[in-house]
C-alpha atoms as a PDB file:
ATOM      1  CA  UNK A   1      92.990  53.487 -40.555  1.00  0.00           C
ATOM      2  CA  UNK A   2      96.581  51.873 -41.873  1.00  0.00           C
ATOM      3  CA  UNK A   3      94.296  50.572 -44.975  1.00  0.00           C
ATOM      4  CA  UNK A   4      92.887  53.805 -45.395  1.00  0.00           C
ATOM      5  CA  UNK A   5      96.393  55.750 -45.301  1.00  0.00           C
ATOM      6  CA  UNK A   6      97.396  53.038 -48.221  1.00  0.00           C
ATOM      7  CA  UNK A   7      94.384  53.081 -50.657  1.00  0.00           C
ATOM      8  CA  UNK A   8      93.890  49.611 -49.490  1.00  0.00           C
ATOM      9  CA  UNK A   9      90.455  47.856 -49.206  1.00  0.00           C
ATOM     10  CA  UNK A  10      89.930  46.742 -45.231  1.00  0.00           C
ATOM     11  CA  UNK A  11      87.090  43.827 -44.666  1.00  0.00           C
ATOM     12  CA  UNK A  12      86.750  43.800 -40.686  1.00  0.00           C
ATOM     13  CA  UNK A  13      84.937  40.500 -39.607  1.00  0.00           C
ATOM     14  CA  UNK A  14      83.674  41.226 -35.500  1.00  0.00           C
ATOM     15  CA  UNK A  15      81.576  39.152 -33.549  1.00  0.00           C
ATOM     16  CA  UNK A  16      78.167  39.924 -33.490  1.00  0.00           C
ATOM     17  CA  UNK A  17      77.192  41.815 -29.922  1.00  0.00           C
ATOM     18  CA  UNK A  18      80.432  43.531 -30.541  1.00  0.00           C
ATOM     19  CA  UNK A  19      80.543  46.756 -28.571  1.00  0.00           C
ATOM     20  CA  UNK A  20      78.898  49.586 -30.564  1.00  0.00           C
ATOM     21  CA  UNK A  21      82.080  52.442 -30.456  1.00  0.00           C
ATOM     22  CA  UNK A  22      84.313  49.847 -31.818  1.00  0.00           C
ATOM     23  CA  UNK A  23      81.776  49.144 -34.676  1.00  0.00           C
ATOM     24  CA  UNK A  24      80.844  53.152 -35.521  1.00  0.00           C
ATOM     25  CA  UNK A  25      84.840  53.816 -34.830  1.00  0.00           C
ATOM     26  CA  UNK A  26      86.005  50.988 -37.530  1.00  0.00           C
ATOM     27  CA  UNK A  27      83.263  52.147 -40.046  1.00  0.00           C
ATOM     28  CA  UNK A  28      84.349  55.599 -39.838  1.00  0.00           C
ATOM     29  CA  UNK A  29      87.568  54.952 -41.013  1.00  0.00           C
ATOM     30  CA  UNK A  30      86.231  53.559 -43.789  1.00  0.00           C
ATOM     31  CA  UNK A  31      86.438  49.816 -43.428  1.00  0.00           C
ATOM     32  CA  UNK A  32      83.667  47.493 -44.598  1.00  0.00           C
ATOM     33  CA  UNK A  33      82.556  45.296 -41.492  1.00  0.00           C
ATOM     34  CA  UNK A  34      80.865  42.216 -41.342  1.00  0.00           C
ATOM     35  CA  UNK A  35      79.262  41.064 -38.418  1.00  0.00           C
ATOM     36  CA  UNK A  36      79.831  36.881 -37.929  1.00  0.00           C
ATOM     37  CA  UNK A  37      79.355  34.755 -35.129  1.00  0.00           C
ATOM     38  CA  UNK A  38      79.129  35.143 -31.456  1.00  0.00           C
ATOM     39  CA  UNK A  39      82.603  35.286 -30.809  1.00  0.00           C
ATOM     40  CA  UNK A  40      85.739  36.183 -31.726  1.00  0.00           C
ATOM     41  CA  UNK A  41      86.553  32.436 -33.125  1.00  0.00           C
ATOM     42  CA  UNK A  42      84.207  32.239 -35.101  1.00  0.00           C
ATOM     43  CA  UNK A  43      84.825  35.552 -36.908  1.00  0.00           C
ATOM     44  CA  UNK A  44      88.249  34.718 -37.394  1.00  0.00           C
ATOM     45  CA  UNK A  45      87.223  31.661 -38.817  1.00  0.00           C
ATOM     46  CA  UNK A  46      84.905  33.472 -41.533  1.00  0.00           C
ATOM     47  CA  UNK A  47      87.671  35.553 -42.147  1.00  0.00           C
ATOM     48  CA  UNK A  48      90.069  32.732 -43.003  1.00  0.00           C
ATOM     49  CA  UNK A  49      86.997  31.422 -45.455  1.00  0.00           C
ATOM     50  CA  UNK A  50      86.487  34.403 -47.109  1.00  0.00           C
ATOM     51  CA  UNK A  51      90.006  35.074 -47.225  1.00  0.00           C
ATOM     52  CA  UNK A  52      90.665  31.638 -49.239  1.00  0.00           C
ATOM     53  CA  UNK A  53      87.753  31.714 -51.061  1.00  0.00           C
ATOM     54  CA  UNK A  54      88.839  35.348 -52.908  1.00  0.00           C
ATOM     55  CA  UNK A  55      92.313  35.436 -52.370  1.00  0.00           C
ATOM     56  CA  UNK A  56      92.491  38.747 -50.359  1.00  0.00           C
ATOM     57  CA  UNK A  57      95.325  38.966 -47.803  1.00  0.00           C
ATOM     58  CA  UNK A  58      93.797  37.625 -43.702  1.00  0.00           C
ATOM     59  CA  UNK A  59      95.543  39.371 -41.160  1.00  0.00           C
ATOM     60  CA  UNK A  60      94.937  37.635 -38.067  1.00  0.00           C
ATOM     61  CA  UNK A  61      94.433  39.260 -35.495  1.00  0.00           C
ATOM     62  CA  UNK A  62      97.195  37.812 -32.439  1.00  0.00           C
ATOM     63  CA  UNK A  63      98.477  35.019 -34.669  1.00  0.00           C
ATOM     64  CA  UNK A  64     100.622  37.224 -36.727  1.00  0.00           C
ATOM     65  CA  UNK A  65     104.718  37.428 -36.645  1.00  0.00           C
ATOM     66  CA  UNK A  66     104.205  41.095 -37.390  1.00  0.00           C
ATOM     67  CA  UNK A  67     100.848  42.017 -35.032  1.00  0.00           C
ATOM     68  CA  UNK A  68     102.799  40.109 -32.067  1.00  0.00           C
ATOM     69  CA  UNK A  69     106.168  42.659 -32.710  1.00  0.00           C
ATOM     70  CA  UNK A  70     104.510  45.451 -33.223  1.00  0.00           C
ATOM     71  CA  UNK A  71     102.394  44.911 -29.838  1.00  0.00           C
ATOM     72  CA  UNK A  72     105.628  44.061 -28.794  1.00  0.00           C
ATOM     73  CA  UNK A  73     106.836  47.722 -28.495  1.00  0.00           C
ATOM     74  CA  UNK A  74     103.966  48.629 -25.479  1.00  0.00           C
ATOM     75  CA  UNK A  75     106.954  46.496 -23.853  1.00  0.00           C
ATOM     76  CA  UNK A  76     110.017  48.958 -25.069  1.00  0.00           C
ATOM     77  CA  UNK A  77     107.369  52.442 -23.987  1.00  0.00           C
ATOM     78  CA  UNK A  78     106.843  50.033 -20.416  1.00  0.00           C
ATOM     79  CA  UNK A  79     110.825  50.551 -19.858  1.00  0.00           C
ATOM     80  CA  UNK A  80     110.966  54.034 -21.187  1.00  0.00           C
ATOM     81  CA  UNK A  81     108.443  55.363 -18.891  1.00  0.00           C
ATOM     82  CA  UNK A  82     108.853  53.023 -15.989  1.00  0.00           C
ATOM     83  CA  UNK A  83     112.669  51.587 -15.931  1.00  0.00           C
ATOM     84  CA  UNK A  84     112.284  50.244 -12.976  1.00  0.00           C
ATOM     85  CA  UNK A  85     109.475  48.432 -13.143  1.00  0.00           C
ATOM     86  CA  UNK A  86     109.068  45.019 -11.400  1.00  0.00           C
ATOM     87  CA  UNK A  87     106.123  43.450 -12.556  1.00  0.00           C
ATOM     88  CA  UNK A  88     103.586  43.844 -15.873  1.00  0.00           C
ATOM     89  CA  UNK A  89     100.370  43.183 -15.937  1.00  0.00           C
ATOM     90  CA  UNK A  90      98.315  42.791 -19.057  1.00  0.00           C
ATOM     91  CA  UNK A  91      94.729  41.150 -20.735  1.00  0.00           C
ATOM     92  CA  UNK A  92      95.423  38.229 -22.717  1.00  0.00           C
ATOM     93  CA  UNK A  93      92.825  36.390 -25.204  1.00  0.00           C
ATOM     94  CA  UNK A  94      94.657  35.291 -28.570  1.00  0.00           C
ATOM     95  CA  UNK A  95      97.965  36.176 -26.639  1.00  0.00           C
ATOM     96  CA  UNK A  96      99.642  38.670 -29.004  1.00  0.00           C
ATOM     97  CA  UNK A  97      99.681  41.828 -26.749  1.00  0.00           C
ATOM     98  CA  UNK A  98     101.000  39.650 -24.218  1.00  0.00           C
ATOM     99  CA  UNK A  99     103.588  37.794 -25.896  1.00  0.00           C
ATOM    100  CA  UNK A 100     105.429  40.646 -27.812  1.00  0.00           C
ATOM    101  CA  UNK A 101     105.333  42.429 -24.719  1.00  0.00           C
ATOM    102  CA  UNK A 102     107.088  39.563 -23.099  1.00  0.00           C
ATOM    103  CA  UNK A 103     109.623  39.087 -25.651  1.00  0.00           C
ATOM    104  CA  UNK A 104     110.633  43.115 -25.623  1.00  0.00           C
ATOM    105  CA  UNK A 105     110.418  43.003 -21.454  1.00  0.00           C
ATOM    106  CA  UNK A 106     112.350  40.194 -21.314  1.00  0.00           C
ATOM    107  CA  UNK A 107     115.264  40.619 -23.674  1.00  0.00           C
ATOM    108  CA  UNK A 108     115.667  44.072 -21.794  1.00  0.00           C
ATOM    109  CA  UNK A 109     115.676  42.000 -18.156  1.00  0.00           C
ATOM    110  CA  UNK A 110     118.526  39.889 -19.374  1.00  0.00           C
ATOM    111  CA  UNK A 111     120.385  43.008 -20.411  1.00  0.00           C
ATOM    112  CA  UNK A 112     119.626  44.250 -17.127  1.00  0.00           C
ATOM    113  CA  UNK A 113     121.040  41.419 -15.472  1.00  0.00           C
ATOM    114  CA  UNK A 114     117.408  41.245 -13.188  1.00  0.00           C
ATOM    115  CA  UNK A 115     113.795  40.076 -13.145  1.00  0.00           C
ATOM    116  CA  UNK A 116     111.083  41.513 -14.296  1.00  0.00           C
ATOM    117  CA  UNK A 117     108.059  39.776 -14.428  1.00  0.00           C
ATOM    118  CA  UNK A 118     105.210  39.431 -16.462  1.00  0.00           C
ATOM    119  CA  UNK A 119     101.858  38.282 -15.952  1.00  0.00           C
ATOM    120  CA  UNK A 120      98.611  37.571 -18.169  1.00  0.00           C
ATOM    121  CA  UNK A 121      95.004  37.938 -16.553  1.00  0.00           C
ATOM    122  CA  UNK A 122      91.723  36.579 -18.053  1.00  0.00           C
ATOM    123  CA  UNK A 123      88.537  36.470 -17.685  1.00  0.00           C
ATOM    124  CA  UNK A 124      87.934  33.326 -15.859  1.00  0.00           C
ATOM    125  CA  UNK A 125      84.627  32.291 -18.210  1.00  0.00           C
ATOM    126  CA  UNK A 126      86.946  32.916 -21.447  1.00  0.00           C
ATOM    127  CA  UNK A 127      90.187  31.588 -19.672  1.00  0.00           C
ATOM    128  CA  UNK A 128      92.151  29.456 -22.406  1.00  0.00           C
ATOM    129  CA  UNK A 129      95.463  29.774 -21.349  1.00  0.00           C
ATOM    130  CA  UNK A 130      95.512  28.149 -17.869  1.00  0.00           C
ATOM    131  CA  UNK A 131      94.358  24.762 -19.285  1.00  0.00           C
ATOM    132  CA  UNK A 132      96.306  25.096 -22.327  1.00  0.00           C
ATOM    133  CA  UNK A 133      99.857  25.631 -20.442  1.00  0.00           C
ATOM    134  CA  UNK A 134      99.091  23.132 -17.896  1.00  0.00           C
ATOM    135  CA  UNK A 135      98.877  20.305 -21.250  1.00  0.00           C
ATOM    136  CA  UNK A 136     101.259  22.295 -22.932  1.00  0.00           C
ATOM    137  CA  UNK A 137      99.238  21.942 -26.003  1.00  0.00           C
ATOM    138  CA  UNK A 138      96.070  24.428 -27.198  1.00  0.00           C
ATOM    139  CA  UNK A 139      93.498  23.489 -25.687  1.00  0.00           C
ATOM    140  CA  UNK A 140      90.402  25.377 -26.989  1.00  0.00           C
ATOM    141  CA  UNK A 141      87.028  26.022 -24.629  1.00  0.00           C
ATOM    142  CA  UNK A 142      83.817  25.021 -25.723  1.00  0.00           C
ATOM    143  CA  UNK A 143      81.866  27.906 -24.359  1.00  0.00           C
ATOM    144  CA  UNK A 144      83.142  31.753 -23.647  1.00  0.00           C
ATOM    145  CA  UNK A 145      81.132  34.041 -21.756  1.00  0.00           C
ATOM    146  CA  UNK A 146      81.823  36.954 -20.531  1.00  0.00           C
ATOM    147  CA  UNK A 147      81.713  40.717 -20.475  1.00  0.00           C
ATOM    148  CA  UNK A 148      85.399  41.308 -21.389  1.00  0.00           C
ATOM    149  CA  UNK A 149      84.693  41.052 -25.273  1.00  0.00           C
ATOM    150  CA  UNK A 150      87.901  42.548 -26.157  1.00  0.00           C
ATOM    151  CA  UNK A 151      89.682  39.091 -24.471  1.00  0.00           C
ATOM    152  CA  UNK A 152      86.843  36.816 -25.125  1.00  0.00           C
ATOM    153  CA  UNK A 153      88.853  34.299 -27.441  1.00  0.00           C
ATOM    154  CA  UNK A 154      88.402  30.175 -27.177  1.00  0.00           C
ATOM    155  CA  UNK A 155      91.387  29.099 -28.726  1.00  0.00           C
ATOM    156  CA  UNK A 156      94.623  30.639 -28.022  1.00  0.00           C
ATOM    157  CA  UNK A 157      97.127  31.733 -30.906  1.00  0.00           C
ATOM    158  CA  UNK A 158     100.181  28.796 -31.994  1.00  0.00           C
ATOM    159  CA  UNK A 159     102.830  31.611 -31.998  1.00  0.00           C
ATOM    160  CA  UNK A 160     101.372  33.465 -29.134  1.00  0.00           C
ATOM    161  CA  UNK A 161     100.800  30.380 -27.012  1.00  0.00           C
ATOM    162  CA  UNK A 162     104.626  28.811 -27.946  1.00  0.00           C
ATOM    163  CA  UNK A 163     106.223  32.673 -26.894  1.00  0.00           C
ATOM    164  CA  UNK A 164     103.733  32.649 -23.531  1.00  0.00           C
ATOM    165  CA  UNK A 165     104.600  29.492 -22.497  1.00  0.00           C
ATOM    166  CA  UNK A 166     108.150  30.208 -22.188  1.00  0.00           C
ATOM    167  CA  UNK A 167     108.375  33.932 -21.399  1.00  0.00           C
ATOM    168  CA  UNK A 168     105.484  34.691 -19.483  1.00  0.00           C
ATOM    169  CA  UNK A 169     105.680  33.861 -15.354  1.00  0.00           C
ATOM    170  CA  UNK A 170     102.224  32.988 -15.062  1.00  0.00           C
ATOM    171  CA  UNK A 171      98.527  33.833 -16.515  1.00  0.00           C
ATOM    172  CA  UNK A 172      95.495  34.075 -13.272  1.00  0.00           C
ATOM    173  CA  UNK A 173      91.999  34.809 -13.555  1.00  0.00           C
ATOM    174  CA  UNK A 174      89.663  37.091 -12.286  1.00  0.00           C
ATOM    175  CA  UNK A 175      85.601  37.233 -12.077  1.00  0.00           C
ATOM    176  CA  UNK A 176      82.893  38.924 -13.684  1.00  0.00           C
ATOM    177  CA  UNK A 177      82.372  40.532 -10.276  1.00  0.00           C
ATOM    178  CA  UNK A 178      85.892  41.464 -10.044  1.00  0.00           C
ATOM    179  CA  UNK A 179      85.899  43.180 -13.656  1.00  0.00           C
ATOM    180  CA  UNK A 180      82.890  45.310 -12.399  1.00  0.00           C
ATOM    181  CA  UNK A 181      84.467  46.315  -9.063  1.00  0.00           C
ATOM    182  CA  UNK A 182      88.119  47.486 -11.265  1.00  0.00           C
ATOM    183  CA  UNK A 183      85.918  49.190 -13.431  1.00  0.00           C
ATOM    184  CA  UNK A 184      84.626  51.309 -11.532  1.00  0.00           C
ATOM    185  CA  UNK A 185      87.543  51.754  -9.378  1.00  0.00           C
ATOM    186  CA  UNK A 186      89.158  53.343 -12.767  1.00  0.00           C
ATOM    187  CA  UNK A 187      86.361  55.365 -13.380  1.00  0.00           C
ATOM    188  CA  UNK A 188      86.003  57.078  -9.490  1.00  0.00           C
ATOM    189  CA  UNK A 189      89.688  57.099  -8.947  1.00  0.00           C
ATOM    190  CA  UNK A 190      91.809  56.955 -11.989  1.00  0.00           C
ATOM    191  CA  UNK A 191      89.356  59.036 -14.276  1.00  0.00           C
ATOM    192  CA  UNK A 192      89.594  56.680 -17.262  1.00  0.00           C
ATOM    193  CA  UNK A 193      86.824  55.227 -19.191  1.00  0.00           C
ATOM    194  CA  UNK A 194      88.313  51.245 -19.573  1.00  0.00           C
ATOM    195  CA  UNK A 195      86.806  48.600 -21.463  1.00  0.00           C
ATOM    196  CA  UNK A 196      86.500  45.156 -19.578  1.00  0.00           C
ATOM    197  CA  UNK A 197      89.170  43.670 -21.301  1.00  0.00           C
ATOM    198  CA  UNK A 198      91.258  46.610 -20.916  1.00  0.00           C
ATOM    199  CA  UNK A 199      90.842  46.483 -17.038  1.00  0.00           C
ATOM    200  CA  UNK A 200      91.668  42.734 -15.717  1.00  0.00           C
ATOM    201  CA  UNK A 201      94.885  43.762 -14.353  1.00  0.00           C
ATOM    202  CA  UNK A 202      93.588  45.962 -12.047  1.00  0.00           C
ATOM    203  CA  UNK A 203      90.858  44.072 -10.968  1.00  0.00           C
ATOM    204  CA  UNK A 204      94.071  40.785 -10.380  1.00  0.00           C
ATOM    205  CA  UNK A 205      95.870  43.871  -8.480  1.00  0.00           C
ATOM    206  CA  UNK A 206      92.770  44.753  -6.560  1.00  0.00           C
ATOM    207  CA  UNK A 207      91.848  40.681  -5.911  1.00  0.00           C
ATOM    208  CA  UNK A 208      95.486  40.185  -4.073  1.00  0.00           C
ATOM    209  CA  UNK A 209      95.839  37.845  -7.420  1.00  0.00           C
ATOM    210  CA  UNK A 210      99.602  38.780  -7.374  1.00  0.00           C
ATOM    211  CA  UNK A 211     102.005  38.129  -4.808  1.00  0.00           C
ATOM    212  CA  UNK A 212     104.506  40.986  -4.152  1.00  0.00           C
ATOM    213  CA  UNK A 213     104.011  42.771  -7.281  1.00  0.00           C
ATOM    214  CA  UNK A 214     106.500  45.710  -6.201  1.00  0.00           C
ATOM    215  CA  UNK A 215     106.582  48.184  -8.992  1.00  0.00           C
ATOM    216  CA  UNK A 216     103.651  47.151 -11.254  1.00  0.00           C
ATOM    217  CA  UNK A 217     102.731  48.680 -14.951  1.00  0.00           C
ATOM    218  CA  UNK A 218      99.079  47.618 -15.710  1.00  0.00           C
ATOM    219  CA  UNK A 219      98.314  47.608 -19.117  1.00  0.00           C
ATOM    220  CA  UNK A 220      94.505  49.436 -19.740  1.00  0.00           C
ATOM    221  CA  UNK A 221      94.365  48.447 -23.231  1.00  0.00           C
ATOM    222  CA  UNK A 222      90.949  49.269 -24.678  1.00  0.00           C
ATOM    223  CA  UNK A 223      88.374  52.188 -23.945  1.00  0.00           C
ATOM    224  CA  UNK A 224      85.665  50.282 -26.628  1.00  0.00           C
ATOM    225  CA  UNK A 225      82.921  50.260 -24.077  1.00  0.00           C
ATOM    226  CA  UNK A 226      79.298  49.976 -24.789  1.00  0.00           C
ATOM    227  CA  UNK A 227      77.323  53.107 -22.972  1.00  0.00           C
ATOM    228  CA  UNK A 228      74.522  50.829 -21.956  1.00  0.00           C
ATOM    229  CA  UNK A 229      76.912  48.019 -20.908  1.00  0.00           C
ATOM    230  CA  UNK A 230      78.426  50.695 -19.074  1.00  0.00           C
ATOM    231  CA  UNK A 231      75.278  50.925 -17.107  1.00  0.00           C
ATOM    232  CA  UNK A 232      75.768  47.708 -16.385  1.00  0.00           C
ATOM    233  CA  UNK A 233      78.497  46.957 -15.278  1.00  0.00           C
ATOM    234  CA  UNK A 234      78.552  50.321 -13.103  1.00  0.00           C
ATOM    235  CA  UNK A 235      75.068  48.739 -11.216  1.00  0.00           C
ATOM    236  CA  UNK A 236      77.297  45.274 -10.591  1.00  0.00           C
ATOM    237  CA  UNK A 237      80.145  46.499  -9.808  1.00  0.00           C
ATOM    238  CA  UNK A 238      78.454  48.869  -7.194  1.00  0.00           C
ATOM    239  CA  UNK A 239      76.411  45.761  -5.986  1.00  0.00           C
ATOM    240  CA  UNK A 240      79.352  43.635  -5.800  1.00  0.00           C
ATOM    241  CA  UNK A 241      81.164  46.561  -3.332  1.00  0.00           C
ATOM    242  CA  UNK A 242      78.175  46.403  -1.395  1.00  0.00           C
ATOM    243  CA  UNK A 243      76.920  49.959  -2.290  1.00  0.00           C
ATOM    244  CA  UNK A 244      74.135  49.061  -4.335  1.00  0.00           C
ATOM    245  CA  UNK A 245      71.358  46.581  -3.340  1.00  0.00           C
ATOM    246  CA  UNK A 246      67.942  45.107  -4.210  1.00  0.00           C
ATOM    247  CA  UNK A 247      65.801  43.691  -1.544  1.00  0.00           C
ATOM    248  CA  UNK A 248      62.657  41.894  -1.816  1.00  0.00           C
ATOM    249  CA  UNK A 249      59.977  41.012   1.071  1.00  0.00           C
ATOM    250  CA  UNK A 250      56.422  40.416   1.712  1.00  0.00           C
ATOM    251  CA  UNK A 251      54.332  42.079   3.789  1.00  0.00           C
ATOM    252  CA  UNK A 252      50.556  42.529   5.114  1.00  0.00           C
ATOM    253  CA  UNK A 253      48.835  44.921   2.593  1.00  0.00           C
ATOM    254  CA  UNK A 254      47.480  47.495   5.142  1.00  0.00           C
ATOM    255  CA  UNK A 255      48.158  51.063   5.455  1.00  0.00           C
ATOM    256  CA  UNK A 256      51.549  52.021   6.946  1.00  0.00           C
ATOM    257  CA  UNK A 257      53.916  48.872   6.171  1.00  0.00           C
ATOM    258  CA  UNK A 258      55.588  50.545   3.569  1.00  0.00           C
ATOM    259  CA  UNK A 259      56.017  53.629   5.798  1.00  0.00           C
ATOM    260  CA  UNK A 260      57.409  51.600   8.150  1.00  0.00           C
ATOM    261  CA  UNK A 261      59.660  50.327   5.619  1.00  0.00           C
ATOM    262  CA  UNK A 262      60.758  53.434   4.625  1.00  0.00           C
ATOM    263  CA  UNK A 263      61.364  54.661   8.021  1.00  0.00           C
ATOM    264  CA  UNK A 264      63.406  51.777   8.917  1.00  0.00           C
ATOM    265  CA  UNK A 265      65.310  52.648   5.482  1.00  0.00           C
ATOM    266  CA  UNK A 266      66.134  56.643   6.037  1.00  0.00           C
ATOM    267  CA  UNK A 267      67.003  55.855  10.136  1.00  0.00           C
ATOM    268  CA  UNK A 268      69.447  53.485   8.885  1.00  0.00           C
ATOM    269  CA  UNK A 269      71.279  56.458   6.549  1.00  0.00           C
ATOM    270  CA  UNK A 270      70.290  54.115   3.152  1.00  0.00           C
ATOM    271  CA  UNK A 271      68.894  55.575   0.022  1.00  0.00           C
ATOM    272  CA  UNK A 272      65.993  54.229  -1.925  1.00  0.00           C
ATOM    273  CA  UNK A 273      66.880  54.525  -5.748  1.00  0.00           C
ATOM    274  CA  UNK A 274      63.320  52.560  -6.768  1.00  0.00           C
ATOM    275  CA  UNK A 275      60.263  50.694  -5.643  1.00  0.00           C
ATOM    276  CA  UNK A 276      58.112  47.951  -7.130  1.00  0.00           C
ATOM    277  CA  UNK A 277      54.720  47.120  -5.012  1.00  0.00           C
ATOM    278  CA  UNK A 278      52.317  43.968  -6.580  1.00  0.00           C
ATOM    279  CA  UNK A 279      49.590  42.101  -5.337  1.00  0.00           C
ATOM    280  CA  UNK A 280      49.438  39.578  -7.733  1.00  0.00           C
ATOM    281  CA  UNK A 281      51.964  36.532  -8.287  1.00  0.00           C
ATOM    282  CA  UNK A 282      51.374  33.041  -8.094  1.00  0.00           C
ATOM    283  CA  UNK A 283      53.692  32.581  -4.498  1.00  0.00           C
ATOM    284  CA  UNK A 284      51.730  35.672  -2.722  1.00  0.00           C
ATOM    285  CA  UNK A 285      49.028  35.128  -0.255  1.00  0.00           C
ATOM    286  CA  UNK A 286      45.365  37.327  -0.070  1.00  0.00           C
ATOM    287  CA  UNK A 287      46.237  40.196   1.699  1.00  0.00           C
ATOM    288  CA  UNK A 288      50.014  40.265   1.324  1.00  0.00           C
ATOM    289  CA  UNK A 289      52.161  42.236  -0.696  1.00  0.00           C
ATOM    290  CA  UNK A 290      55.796  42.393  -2.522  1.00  0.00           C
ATOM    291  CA  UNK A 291      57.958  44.543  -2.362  1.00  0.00           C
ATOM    292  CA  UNK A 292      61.369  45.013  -4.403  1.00  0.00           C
ATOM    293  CA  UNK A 293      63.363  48.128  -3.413  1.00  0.00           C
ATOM    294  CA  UNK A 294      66.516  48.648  -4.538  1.00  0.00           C
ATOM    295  CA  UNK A 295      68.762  50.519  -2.190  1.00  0.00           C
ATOM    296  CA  UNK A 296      72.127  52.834  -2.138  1.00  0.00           C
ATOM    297  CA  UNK A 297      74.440  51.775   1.018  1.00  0.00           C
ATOM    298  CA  UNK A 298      77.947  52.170   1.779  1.00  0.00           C
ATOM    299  CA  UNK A 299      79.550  49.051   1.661  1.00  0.00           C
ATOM    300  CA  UNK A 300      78.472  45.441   2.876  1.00  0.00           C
ATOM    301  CA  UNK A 301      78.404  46.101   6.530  1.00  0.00           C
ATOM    302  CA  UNK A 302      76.275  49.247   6.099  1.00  0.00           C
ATOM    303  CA  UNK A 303      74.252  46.734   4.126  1.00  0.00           C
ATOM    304  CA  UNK A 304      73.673  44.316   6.720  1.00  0.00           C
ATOM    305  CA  UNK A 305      73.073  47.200   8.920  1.00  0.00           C
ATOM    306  CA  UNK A 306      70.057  48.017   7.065  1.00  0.00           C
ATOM    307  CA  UNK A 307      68.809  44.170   6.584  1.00  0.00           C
ATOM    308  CA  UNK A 308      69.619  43.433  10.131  1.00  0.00           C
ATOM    309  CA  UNK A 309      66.872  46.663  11.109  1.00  0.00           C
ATOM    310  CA  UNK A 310      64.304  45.349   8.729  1.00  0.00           C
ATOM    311  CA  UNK A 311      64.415  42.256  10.328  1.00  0.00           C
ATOM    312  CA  UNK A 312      64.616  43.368  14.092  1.00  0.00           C
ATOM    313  CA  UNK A 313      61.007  44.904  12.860  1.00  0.00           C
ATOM    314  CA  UNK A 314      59.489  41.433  11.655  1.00  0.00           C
ATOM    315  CA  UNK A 315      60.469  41.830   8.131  1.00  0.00           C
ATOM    316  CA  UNK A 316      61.781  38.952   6.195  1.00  0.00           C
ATOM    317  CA  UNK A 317      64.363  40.890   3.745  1.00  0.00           C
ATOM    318  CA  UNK A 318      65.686  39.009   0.709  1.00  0.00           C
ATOM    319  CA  UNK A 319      68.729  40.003  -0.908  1.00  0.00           C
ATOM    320  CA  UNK A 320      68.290  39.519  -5.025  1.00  0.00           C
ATOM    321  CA  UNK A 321      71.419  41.172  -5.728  1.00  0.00           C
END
């Protein structure tokens, strides 16, 4: 959009997989994109080859003077809106968000004459920064997986990483399962559509991953979720609460087991949401059948409610997910 504003030509390189609004959002502003790699890195890393190859100007992308104190000034809106805020929470990947917030934050505490602290949260498959301030040095992952694509980054930024490990009072990590659950927690409660990057604070908040937080900002930054990601995460982060599950079991292929099933099922206040029923798989017996249902329940112990029933009735539930 600033390209667009300035006549200037804009050459986006994302990672392929990259969530879909983010790619139909960038294009619509008019910027050519070009799809490289599976991760952030290694877009970046086209970008710097196609930036020295033709000479056109590479912005990176958290590595940047400028990018880092301009992201900086979330930090200065943080103290407008809350001035007495104790603690800030925030994604960090590259590490720019999070280290010009910590430089604006931080100047203002000293002012202040108190503490304000100010945490970083990744995802713990794409968690650079733990490793790389224990060495004090970078030190880059070899593999990054994980939903949060928004803070998926191997190798942290020099500048970002030299501000961070100075500034910043710590940087935790939370799970895939615990990115789900805060996801959904924003979406029921809050109202807000957040991407997974955009939510790790809250799911750190939600995980007891900080200690006394007092006043906390957390910083949703990024609503670039993929609808049919969406789905997914919404199905694990519902299964990871315990209100969604899938059970599988055999049983004798006569008329009524499945009744029986189902009986045991609706007495128990659960909800079937779907049903598979084969005959035929290497691992089941003549005359038996499997079953996979997957169930609505209202947390874990309703859960094991329902699993303890089935198997008071001679069923053998297993729990998939």
């Amino acid at each position: 959009m600033a390209a667009k504003s300035l006549g200037i030509k804009a050459r986006i390189y994302m990672p392929l997989g990259v969530a879909l609004p983010k790619l139909a959002a960038t294009r619509s502003h008019g910027a050519e994109v070009i799809l490289h790699g599976h991760n952030v890195d290694e877009a970046l890393a086209e970008a710097q080859r196609y930036s020295d190859e033709t000479g056109m100007v590479f912005v990176h992308p958290f590595d940047n003077v400028d990018v880092v104190a301009g992201q900086g000034t979330v930090g200065l809106e943080i103290l407008e809106q809350v001035p007495n805020v104790d603690t800030v929470l925030m994604g960090v990947g590259g590490g720019g968000l999070l280290a010009g917030v910590a430089v604006a934050i931080k100047a203002r505490a000293r002012e202040l004459g108190r503490e304000i602290r100010i945490i970083g949260v990744q995802a713990e498959n794409a968690a650079a920064y733990p490793p790389s301030l224990a060495a004090d040095a970078l030190v880059p992952l070899k593999r990054v997986s994980t939903m949060a694509d928004g803070i998926a980054v191997g190798r942290p930024g020099q500048l970002p990483f030299s501000i961070i490990r100075e500034l910043v009072d710590d940087v935790v990590t939370v799970s895939e399962d615990s990115l789900a659950r805060a996801l959904i927690f924003l979406l029921e409660r809050a109202k807000m559509v957040v991407e997974p990057a955009g939510a790790v604070g809250v799911a750190a908040l939600m995980d007891g991953k900080i200690e006394n937080p007092g006043t906390t900002v957390a910083v949703l930054s990024g609503g670039n979720i993929d609808p049919m990601l969406m789905l997914k995460v919404i199905q694990r982060g519902l299964s990871a609460a315990g209100r969604y599950m899938t059970v599988r079991m055999m049983l004798d292929d006569r008329p009524g087991s499945l009744a029986t099933i189902a009986r045991i099922i609706a007495e128990n206040d659960a909800n079937v949401t779907g049903l598979d029923h084969t005959r035929v798989g290497g691992s089941i017996s003549m005359g038996d059948v499997s079953i996979t249902v997957n169930l609505e329940t209202k947390g874990h112990q309703h859960g094991e409610q329902v699993l303890s029933a089935l198997r008071a009735e001679g069923f053998q539930p297993i729990v998939v997910h």
